[in-house]
N, C-alpha and C. Protein backbone atom coordinates (compact mmCIF):
# COMPACT_ATOMS: atom_id res chain seq x y z
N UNK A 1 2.41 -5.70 8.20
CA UNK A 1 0.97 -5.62 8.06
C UNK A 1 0.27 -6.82 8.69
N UNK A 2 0.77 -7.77 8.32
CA UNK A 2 -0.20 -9.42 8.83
C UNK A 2 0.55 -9.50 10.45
N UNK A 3 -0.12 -8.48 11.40
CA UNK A 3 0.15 -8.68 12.45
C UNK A 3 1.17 -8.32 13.65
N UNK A 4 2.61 -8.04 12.54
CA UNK A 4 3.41 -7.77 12.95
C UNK A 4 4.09 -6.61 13.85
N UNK A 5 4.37 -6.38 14.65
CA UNK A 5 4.49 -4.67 15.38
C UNK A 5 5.17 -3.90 14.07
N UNK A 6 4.59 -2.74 14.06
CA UNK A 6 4.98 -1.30 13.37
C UNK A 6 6.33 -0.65 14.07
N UNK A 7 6.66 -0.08 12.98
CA UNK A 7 7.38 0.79 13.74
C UNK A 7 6.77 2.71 13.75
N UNK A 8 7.35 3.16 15.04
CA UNK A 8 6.48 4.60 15.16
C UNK A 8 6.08 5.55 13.85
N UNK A 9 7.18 5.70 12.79
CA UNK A 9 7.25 6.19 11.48
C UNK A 9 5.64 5.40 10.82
N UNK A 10 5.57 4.24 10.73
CA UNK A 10 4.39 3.49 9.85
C UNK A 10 3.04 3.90 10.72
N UNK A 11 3.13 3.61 12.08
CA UNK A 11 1.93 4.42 12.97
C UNK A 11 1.09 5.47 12.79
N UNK A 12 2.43 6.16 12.46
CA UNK A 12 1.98 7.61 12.26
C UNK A 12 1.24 8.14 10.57
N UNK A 13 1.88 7.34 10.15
CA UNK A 13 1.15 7.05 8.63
C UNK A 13 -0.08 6.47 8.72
N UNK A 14 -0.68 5.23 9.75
CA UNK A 14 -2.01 4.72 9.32
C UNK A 14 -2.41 6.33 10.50
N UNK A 15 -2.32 6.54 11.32
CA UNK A 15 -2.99 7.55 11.86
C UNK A 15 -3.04 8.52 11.26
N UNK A 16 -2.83 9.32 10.24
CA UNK A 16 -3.05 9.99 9.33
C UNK A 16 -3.94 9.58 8.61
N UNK A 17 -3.98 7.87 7.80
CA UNK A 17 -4.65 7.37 6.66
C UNK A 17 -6.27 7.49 7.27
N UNK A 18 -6.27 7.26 8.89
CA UNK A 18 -7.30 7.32 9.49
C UNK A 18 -8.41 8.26 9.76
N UNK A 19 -7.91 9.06 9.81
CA UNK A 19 -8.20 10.66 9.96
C UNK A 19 -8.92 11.44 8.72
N UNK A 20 -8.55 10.13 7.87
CA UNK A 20 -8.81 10.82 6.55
C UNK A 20 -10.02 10.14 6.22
N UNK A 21 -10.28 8.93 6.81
CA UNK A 21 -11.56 7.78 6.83
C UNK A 21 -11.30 6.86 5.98
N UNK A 22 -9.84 6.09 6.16
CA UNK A 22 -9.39 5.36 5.40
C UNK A 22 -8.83 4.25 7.20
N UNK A 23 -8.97 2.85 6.69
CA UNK A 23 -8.75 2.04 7.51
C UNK A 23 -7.44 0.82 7.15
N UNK A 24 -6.68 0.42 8.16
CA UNK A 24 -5.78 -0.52 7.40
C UNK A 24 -6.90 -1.70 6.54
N UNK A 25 -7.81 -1.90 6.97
CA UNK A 25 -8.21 -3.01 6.01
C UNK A 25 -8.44 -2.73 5.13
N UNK A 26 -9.36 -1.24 4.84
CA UNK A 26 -10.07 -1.21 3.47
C UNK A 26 -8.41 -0.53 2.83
N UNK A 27 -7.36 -0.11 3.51
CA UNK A 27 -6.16 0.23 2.42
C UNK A 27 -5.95 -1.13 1.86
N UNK A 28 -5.85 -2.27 2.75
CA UNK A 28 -5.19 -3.13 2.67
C UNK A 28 -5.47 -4.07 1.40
N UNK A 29 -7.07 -3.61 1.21
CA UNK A 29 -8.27 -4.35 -0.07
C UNK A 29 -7.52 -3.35 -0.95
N UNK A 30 -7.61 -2.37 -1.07
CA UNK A 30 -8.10 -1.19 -2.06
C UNK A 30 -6.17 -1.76 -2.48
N UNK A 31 -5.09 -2.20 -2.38
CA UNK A 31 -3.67 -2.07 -2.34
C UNK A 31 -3.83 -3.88 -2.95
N UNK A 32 -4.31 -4.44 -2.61
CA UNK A 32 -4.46 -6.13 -3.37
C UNK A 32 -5.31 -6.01 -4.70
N UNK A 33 -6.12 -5.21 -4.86
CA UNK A 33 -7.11 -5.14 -6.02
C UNK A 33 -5.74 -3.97 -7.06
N UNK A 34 -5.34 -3.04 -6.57
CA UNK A 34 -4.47 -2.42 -7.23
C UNK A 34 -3.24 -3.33 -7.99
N UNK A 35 -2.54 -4.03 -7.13
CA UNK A 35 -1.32 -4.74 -6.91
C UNK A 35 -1.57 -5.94 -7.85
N UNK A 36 -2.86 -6.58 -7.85
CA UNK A 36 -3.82 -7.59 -8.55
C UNK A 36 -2.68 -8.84 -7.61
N UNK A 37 -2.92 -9.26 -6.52
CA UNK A 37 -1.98 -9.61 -5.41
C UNK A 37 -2.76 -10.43 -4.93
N UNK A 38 -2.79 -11.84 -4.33
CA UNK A 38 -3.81 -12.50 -3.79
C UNK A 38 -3.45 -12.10 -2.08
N UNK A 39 -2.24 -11.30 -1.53
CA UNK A 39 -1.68 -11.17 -0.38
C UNK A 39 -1.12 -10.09 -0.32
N UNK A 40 -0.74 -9.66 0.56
CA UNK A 40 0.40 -8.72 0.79
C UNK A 40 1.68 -9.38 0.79
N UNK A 41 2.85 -9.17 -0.03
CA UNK A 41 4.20 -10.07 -0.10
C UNK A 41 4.95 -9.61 1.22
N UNK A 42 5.45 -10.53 1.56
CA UNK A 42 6.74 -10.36 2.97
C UNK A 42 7.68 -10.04 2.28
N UNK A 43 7.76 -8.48 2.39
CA UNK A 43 9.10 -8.07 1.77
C UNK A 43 9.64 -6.13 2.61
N UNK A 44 10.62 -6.41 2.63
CA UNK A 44 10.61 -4.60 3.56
C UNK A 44 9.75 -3.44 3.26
N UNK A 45 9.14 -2.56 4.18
CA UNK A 45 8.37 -1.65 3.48
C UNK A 45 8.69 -0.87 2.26
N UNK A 46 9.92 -0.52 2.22
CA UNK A 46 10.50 0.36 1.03
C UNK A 46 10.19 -0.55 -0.57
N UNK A 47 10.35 -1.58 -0.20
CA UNK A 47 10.29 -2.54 -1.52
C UNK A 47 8.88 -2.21 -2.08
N UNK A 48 7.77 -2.66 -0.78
CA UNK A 48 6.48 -2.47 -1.43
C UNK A 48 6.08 -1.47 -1.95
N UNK A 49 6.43 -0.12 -1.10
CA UNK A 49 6.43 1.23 -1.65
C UNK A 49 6.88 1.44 -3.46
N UNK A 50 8.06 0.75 -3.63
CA UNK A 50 8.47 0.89 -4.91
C UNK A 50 7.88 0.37 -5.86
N UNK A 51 7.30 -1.00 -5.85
CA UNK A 51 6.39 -1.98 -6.41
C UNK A 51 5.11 -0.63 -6.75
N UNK A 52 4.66 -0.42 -5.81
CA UNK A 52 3.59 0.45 -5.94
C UNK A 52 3.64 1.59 -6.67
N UNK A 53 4.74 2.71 -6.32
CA UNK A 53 4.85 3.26 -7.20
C UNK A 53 5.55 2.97 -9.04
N UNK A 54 6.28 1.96 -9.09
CA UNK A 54 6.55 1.31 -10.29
C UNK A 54 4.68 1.10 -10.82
N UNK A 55 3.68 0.14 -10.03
CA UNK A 55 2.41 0.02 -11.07
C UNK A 55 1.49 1.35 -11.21
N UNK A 56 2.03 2.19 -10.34
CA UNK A 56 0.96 3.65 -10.95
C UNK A 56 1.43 4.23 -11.94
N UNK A 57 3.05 4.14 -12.10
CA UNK A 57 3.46 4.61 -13.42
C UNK A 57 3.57 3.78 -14.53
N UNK A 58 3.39 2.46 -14.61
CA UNK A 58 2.78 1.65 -15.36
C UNK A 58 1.69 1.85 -16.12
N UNK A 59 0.66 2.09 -15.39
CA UNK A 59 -0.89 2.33 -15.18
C UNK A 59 -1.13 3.59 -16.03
N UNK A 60 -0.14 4.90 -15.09
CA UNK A 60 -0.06 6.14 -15.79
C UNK A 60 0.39 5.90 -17.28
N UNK A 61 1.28 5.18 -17.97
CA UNK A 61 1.93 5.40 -18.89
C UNK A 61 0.55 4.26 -20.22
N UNK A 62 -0.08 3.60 -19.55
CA UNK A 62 -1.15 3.09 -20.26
C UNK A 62 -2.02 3.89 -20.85
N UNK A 63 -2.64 4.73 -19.72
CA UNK A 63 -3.47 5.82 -20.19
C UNK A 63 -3.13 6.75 -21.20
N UNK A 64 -1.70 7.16 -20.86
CA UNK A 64 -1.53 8.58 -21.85
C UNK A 64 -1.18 7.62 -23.33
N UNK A 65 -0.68 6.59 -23.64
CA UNK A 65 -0.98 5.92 -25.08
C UNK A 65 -2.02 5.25 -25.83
């Protein structure tokens, strides 16, 4: 994210996110305010993916108690 080349697989994901009228920056806000993250962590994409889905089911499991 901070700059670094993509690979074609992640491309094709913000070009989708785009299309939809979603931008890497405002994901990038809308994913630090979620994350409550002062950064994006340097860590492999799959990791962050998991992080992420680990706090929606966090989040989810708040609500339904």
């Amino acid at each position: 994210m901070e700059g670094r080349p993509l690979s074609a697989e992640i491309e094709a994901i913000y070009y989708s996110w785009e299309k939809r009228g979603l931008s890497r920056g405002r994901l990038k806000k809308y994913l630090l305010k979620l994350m409550e993250w002062p950064e994006v962590p340097d860590l492999p994409i799959l990791d962050l993916l998991q992080s992420l889905k680990d706090r929606i089911y966090e989040d989810s499991q708040k609500v339904e108690t």
